[in-house]
N, C-alpha and C. Protein backbone atom coordinates (compact mmCIF):
# COMPACT_ATOMS: atom_id res chain seq x y z
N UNK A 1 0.84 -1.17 0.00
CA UNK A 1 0.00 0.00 0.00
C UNK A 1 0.89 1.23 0.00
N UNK A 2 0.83 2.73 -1.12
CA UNK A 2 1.74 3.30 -0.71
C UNK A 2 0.46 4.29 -0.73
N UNK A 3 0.94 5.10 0.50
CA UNK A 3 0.47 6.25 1.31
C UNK A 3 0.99 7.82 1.33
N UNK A 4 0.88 8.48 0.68
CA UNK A 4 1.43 9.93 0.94
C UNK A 4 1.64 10.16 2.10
N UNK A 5 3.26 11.17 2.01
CA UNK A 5 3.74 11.24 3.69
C UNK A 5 3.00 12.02 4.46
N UNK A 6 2.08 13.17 3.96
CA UNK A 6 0.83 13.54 5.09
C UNK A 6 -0.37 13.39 4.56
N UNK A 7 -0.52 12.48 4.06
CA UNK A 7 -2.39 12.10 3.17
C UNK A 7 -2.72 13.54 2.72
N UNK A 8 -2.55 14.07 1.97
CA UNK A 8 -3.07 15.06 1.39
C UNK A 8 -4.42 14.31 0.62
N UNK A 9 -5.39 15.63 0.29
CA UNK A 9 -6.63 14.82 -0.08
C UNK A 9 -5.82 14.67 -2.37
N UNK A 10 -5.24 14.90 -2.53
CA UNK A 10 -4.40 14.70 -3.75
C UNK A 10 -3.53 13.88 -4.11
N UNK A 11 -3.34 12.92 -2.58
CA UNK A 11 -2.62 11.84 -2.77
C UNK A 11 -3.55 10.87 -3.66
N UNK A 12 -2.80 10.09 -4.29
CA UNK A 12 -3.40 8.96 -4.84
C UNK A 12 -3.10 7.56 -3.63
N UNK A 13 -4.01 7.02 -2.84
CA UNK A 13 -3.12 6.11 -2.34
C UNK A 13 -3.57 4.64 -3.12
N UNK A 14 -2.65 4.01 -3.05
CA UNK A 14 -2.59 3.05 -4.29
C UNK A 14 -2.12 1.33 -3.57
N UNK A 15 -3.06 0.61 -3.79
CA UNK A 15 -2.67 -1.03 -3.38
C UNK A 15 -2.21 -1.33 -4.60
N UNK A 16 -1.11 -1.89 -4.47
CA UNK A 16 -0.50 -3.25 -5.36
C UNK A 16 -0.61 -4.50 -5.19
N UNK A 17 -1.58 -4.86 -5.97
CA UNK A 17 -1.29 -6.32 -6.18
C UNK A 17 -2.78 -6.28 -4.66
N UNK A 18 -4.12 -7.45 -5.13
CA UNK A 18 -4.82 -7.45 -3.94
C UNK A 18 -4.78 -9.01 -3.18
N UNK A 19 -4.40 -9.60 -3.78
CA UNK A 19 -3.92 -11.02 -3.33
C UNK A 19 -5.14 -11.79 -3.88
N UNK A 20 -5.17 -13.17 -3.42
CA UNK A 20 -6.08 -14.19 -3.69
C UNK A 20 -7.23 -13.56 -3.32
N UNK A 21 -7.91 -12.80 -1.91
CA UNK A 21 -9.04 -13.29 -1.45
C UNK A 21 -9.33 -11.88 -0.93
N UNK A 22 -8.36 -10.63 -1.37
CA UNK A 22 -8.96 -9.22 -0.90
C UNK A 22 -9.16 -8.86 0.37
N UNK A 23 -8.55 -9.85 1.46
CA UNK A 23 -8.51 -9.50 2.76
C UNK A 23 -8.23 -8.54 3.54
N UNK A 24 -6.98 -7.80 2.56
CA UNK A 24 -6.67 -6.54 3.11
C UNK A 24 -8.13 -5.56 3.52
N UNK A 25 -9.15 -6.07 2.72
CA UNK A 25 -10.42 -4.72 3.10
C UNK A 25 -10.18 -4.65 4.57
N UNK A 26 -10.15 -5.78 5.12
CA UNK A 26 -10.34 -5.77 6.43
C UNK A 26 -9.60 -5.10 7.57
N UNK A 27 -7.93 -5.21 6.63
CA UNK A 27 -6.89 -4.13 7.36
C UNK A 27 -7.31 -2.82 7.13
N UNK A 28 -7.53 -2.36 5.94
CA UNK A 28 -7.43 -0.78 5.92
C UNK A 28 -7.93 0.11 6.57
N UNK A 29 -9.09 -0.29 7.42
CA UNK A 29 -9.96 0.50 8.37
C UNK A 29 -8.51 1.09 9.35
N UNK A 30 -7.30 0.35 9.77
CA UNK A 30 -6.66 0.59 10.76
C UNK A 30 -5.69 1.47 10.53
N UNK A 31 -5.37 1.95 8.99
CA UNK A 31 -4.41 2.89 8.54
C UNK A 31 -4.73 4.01 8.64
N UNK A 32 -3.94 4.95 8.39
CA UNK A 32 -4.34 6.28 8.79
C UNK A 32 -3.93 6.90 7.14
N UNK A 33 -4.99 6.84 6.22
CA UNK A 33 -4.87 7.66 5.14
C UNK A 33 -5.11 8.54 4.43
N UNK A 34 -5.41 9.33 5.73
CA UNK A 34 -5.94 10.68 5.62
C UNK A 34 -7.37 10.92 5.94
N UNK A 35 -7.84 11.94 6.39
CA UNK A 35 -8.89 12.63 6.50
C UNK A 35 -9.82 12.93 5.36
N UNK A 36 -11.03 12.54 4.89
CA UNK A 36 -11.57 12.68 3.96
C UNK A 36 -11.50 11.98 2.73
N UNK A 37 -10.19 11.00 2.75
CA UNK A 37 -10.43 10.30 1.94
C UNK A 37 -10.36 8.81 2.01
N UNK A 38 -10.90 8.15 0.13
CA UNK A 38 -11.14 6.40 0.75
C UNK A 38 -9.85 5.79 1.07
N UNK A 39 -9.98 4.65 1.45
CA UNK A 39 -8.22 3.96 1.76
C UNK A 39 -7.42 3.80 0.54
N UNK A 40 -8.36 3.24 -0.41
CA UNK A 40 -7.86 3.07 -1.83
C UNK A 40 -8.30 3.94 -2.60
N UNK A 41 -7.30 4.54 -3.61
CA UNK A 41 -7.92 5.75 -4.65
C UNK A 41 -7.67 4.38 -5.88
N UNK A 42 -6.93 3.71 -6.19
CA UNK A 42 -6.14 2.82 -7.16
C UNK A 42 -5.45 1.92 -6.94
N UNK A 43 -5.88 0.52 -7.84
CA UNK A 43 -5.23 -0.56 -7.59
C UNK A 43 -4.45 -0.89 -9.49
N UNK A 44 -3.38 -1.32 -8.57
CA UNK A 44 -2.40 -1.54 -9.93
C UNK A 44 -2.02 -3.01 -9.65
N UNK A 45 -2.13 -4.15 -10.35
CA UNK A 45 -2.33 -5.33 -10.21
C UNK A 45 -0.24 -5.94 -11.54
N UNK A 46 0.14 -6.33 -10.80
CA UNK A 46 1.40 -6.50 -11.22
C UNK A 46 1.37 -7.40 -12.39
N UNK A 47 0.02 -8.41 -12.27
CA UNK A 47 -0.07 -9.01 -13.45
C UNK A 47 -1.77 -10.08 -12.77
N UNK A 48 -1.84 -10.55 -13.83
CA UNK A 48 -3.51 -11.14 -13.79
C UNK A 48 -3.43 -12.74 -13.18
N UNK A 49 -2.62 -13.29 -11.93
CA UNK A 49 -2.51 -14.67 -12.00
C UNK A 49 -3.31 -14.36 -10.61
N UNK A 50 -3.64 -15.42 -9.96
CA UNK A 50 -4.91 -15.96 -8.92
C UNK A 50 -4.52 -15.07 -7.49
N UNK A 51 -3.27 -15.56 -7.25
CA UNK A 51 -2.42 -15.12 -5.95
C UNK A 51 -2.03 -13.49 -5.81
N UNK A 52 -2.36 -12.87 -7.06
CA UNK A 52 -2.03 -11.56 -6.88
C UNK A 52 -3.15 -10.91 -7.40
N UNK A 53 -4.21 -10.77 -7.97
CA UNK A 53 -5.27 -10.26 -8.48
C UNK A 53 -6.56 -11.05 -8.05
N UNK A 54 -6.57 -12.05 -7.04
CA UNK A 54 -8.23 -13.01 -6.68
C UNK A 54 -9.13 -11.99 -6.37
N UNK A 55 -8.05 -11.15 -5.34
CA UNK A 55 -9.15 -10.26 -4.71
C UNK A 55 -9.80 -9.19 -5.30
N UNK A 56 -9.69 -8.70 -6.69
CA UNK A 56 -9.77 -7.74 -7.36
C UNK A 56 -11.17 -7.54 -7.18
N UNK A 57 -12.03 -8.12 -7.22
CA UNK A 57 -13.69 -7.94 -6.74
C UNK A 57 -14.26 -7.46 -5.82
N UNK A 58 -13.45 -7.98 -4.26
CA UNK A 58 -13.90 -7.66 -3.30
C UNK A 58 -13.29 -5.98 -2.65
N UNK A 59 -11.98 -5.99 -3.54
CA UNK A 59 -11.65 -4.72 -3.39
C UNK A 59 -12.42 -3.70 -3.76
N UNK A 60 -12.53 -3.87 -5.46
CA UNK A 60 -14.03 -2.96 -6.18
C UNK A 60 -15.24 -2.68 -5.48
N UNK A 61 -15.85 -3.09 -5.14
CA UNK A 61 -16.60 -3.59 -3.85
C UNK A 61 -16.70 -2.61 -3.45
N UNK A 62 -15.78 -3.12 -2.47
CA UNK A 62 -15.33 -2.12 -0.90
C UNK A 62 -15.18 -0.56 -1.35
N UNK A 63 -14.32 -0.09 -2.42
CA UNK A 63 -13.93 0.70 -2.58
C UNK A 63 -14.44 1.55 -3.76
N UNK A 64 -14.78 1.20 -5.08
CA UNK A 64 -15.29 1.54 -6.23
C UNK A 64 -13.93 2.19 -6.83
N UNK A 65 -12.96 1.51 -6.81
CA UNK A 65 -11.50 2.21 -7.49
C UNK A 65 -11.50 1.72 -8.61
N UNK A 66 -10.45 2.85 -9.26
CA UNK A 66 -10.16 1.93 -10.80
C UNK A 66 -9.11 1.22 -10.54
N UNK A 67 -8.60 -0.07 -11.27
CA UNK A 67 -7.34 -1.01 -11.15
C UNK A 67 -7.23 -1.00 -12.44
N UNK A 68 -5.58 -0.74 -12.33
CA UNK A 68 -4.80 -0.73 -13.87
C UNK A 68 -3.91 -2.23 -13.56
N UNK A 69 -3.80 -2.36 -14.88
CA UNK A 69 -3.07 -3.25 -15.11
C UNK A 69 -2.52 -3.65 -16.82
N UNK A 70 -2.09 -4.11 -17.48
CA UNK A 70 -0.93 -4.32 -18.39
C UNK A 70 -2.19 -4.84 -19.67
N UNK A 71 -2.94 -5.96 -19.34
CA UNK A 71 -4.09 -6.30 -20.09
C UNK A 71 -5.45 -6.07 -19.37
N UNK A 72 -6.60 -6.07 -20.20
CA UNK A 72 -7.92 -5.59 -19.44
C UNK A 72 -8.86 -7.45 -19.02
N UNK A 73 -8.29 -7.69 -17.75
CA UNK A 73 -8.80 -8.97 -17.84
C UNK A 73 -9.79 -8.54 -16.35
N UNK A 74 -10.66 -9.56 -15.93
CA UNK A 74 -11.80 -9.23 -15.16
C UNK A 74 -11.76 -8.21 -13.99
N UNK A 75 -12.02 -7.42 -13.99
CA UNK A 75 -11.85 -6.40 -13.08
C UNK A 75 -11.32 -5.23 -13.25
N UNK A 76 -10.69 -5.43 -14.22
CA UNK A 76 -9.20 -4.42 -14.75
C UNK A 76 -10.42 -3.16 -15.45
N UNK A 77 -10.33 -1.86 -14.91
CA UNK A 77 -10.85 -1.09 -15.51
C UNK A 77 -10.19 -0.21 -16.28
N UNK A 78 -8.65 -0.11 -16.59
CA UNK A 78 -7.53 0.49 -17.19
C UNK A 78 -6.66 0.11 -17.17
N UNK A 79 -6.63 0.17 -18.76
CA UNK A 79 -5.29 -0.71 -19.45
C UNK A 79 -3.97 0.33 -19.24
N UNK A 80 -2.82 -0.25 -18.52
CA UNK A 80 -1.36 0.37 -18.47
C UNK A 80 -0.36 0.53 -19.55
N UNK A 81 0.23 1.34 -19.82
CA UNK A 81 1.19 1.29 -21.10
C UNK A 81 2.66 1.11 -20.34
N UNK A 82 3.75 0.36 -20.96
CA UNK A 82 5.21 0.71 -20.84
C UNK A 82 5.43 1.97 -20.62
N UNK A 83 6.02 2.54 -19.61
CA UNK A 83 6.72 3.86 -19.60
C UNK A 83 5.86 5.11 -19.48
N UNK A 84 4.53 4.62 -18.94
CA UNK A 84 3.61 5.57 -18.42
C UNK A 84 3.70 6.15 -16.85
N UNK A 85 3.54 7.51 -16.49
CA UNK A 85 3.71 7.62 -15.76
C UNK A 85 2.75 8.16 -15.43
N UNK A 86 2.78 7.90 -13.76
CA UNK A 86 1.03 8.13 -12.60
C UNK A 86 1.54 8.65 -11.61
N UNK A 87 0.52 9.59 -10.51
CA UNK A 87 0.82 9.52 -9.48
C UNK A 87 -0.20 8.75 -8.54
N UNK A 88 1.52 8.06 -7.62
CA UNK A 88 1.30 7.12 -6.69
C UNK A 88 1.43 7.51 -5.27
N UNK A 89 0.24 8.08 -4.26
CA UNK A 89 0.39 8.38 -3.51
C UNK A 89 0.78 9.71 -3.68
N UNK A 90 2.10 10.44 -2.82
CA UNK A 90 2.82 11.49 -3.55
C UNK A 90 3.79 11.66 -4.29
N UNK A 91 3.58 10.30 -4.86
CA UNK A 91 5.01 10.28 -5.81
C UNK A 91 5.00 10.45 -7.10
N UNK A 92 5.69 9.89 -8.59
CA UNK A 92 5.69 9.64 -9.46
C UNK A 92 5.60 8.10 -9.69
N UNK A 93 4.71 7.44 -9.99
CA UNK A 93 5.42 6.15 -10.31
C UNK A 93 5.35 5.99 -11.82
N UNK A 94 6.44 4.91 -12.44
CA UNK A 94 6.65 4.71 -14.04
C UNK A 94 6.08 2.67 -13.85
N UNK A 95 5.31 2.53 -14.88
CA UNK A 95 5.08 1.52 -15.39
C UNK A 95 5.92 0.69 -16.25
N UNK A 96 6.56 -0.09 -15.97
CA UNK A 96 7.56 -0.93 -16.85
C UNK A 96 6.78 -2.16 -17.62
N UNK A 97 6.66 -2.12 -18.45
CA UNK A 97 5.71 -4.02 -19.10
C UNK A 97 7.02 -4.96 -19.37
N UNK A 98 6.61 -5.95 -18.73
CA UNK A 98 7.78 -6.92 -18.90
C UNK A 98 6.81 -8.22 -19.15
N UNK A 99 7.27 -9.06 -20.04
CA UNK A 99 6.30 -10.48 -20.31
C UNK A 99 7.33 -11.84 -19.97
N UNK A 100 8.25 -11.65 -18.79
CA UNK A 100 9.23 -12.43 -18.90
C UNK A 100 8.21 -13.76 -17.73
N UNK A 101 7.87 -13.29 -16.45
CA UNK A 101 6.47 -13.85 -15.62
C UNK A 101 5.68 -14.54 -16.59
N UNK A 102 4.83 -13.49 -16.81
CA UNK A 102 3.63 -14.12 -17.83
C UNK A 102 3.31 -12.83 -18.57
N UNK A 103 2.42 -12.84 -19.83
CA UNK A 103 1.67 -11.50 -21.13
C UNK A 103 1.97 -10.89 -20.35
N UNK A 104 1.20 -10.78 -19.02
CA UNK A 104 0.38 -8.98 -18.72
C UNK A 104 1.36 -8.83 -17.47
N UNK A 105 2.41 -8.74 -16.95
CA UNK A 105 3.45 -8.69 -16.05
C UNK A 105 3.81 -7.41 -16.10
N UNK A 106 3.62 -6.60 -15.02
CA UNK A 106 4.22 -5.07 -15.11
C UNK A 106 5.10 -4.95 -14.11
N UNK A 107 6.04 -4.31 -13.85
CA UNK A 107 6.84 -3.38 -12.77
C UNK A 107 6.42 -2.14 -12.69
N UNK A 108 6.87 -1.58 -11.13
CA UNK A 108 6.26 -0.42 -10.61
C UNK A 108 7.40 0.25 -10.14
N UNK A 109 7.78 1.54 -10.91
CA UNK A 109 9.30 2.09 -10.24
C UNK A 109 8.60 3.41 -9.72
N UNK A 110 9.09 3.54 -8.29
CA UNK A 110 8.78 4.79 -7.99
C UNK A 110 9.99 5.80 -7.69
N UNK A 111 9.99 6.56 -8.71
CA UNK A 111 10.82 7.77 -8.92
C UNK A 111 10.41 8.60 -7.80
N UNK A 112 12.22 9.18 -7.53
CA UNK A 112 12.23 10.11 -5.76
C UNK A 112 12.66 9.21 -4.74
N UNK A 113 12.17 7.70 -4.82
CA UNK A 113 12.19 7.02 -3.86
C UNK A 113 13.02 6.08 -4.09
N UNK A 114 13.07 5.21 -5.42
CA UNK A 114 14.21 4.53 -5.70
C UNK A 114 13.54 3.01 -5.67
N UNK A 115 12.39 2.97 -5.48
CA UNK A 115 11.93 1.50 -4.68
C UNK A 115 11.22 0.68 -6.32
N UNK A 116 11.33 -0.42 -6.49
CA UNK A 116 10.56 -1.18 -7.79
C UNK A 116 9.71 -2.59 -7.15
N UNK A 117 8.81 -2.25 -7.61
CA UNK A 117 7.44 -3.56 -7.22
C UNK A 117 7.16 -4.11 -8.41
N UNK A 118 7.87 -5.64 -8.15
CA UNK A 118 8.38 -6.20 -8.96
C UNK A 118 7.54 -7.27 -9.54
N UNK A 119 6.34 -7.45 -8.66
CA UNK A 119 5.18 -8.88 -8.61
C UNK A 119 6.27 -9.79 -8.95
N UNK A 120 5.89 -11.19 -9.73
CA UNK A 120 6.52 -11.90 -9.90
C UNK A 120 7.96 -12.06 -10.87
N UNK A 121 7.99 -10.82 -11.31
CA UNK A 121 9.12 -10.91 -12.35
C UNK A 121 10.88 -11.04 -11.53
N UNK A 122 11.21 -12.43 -11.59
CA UNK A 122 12.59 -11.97 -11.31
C UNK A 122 14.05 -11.23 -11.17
N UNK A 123 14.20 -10.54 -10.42
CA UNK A 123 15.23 -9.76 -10.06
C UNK A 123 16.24 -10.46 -9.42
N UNK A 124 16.31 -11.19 -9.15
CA UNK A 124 17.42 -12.36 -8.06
C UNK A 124 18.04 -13.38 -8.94
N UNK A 125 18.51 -13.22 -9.92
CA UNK A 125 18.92 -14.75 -10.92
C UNK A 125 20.45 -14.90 -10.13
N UNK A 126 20.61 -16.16 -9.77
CA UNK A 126 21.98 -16.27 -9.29
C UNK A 126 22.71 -17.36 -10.34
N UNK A 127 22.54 -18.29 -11.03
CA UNK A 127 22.74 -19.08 -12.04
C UNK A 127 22.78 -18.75 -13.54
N UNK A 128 23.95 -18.56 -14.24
CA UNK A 128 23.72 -18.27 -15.36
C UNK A 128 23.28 -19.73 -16.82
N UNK A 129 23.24 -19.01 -17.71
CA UNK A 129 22.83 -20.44 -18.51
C UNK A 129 21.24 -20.34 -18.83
N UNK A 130 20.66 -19.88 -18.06
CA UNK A 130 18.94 -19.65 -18.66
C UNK A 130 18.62 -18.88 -19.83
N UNK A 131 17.36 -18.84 -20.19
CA UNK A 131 16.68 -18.16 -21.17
C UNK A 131 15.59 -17.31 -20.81
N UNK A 132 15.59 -16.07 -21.58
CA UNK A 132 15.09 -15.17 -21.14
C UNK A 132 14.76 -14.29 -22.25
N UNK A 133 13.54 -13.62 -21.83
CA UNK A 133 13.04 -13.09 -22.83
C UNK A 133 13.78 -11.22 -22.95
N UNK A 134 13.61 -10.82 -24.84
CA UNK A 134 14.26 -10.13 -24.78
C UNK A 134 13.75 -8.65 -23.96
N UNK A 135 11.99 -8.53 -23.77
CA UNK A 135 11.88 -7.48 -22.37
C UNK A 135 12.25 -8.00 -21.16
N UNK A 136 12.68 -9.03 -20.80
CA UNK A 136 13.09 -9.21 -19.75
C UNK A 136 14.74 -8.30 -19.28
N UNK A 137 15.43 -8.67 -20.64
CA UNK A 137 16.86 -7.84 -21.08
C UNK A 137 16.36 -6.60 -21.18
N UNK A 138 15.65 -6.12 -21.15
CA UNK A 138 15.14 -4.22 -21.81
C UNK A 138 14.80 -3.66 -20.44
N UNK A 139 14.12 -4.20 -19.71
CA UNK A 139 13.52 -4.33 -18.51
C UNK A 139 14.53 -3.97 -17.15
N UNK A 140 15.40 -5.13 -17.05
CA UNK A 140 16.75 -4.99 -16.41
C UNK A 140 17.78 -3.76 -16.92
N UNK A 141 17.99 -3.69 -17.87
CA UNK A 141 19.10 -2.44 -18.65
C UNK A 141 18.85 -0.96 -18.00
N UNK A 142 17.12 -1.26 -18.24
CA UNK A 142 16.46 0.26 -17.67
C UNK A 142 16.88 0.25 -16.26
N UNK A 143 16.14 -0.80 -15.53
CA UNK A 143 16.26 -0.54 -14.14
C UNK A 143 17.97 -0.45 -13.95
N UNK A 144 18.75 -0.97 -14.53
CA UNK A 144 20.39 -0.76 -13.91
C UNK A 144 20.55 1.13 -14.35
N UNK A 145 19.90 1.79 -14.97
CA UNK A 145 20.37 3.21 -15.32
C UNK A 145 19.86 4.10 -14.32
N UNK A 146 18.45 3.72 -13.12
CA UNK A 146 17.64 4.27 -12.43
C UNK A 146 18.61 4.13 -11.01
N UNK A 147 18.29 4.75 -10.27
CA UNK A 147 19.13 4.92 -8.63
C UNK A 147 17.72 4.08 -7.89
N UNK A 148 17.91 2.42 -7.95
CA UNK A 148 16.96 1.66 -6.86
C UNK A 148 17.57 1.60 -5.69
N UNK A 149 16.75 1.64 -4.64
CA UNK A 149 17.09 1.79 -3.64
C UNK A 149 16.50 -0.01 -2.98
N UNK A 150 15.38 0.14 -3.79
CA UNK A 150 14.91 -1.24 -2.60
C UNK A 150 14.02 -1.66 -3.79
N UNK A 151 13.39 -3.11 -3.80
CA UNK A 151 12.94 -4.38 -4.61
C UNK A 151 12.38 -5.22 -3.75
N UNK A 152 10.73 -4.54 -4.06
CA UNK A 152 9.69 -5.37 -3.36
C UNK A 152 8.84 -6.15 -4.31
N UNK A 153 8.98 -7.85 -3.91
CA UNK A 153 8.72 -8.43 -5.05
C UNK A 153 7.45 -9.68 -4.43
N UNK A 154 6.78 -10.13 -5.00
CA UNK A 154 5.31 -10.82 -4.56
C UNK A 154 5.37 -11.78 -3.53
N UNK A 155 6.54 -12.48 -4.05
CA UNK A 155 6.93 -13.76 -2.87
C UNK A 155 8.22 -13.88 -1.86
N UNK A 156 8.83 -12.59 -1.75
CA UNK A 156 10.19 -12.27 -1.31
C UNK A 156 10.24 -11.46 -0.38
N UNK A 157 11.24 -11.54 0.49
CA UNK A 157 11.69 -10.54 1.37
C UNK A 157 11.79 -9.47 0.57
N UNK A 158 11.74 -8.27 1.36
CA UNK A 158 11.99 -6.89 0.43
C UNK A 158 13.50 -7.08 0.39
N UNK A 159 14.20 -6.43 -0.57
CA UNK A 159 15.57 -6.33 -0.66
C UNK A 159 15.73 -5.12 -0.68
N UNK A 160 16.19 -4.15 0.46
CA UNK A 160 16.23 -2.84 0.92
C UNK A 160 18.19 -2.45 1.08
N UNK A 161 19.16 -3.14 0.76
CA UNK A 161 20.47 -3.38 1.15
C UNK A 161 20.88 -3.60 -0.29
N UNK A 162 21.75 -3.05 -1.35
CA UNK A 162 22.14 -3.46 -2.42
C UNK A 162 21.48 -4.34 -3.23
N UNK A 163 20.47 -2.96 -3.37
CA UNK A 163 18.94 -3.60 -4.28
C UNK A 163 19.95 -3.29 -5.83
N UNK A 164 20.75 -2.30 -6.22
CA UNK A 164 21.03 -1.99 -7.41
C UNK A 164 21.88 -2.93 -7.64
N UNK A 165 23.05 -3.06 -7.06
CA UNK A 165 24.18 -4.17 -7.13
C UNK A 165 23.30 -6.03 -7.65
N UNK A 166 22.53 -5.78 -7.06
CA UNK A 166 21.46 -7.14 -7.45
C UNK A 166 20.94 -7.08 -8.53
N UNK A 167 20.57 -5.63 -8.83
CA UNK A 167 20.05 -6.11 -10.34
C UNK A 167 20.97 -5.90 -11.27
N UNK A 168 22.36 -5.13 -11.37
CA UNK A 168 23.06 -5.37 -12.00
C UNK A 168 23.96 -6.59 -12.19
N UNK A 169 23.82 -7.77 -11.20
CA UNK A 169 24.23 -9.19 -10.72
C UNK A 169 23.58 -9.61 -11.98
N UNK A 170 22.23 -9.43 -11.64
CA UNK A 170 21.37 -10.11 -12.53
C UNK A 170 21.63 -9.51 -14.14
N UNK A 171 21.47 -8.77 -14.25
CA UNK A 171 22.10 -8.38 -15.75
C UNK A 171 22.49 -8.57 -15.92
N UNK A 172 24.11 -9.19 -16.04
CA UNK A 172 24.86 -9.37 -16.02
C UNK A 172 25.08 -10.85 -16.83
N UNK A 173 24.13 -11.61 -15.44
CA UNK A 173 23.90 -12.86 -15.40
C UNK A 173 22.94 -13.24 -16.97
N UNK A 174 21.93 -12.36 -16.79
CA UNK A 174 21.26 -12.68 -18.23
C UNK A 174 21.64 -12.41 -19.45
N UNK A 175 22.52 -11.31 -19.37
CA UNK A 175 23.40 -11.13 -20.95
C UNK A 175 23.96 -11.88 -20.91
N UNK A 176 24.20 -12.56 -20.56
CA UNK A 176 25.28 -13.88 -20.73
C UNK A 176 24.70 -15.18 -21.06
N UNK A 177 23.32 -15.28 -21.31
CA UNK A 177 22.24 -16.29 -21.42
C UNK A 177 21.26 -16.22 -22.55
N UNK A 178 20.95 -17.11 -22.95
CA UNK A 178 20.16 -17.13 -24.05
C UNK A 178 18.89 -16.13 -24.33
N UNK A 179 18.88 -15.21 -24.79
CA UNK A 179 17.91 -14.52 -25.29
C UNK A 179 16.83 -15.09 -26.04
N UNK A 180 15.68 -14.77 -25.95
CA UNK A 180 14.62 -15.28 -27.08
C UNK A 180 14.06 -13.75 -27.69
N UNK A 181 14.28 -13.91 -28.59
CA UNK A 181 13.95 -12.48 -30.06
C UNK A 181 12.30 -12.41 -29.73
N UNK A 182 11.24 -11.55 -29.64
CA UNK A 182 9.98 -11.69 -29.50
C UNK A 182 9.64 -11.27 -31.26
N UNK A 183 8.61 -11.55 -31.72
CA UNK A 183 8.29 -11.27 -32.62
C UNK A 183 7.91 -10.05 -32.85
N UNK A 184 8.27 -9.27 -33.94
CA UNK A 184 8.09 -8.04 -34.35
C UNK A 184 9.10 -6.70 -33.73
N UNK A 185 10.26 -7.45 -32.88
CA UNK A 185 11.18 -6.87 -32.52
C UNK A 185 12.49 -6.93 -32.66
């Protein structure tokens, strides 16, 4: 959930990713996200698989927000582009599309802050020798040019300690590995 540092009523505050079963409704009563406004302004869904988007209903629901995401699949009321930028909370955030996960797989970089929400797309490759798609390589290149600070990812500890050094590990690791050409690129 990111939260503007004094809830202004102009913050956007924004859930990522609502999980299987939308339980969080139940937390948000306890946050403090300002005065006058709902808990959720926007949900941005990292990509369309069970464990990270189930709850997308019960959130709507609760809240009547729009949720972006990469393709328009059930719930999704706005489609995301590569390299679009929103505000998140009080920030900037940039939309990255990566199809290396699965189609509709996005990253979430928030500029100012340094931090990338990564859903399932790997950032941690320690083994070289794999295959990988070529936004997966486009994807990584970008993020090694950005100042990350931290890499919060669906099933992982946050990596808040030589989040950049990691993804340049990983770059590294994947230029050195089989690329797959996507069509029409």
């Amino acid at each position: 959930m990111l939260l503007g540092e004094w809830n202004r009523l102009d913050d956007v505050n924004t859930l990522i990713d609502t999980g299987t079963d939308g339980g969080i409704v139940d937390l948000l009563p306890a946050l403090s996200t300002g005065i006058g406004k709902k808990q959720i302004d926007l949900v941005l869904l990292t990509h369309s698989h069970f464990d990270h988007a189930g709850g997308v209903r019960r959130i709507v629901d609760a809240y009547g927000c729009p949720v972006g995401a990469m393709a328009l699949t059930d719930g999704v009321t706005r489609r995301m582009h590569d390299g679009e930028l929103l505000r998140l909370a009080d920030r900037e955030g940039e939309i990255m599309g990566c199809s290396e996960h699965s189609t509709d797989s996005m990253c979430i970089y928030i500029h100012g802050e340094g931090y990338v929400f990564a859903g399932d797309t790997p950032m941690f490759i320690r083994t070289p020798g794999g295959t990988y798609s070529e936004d997966f390589l486009r994807l990584l290149r970008r993020l090694s040019r950005l100042p990350v600070r931290g890499i919060f990812s669906g099933h992982d500890d946050p990596v808040l300690d030589g989040a950049q050094d990691l993804i340049r590990m990983t770059l590294g690791i994947v230029e050195s590995s089989t690329i797959l050409l996507q069509s029409g690129g």
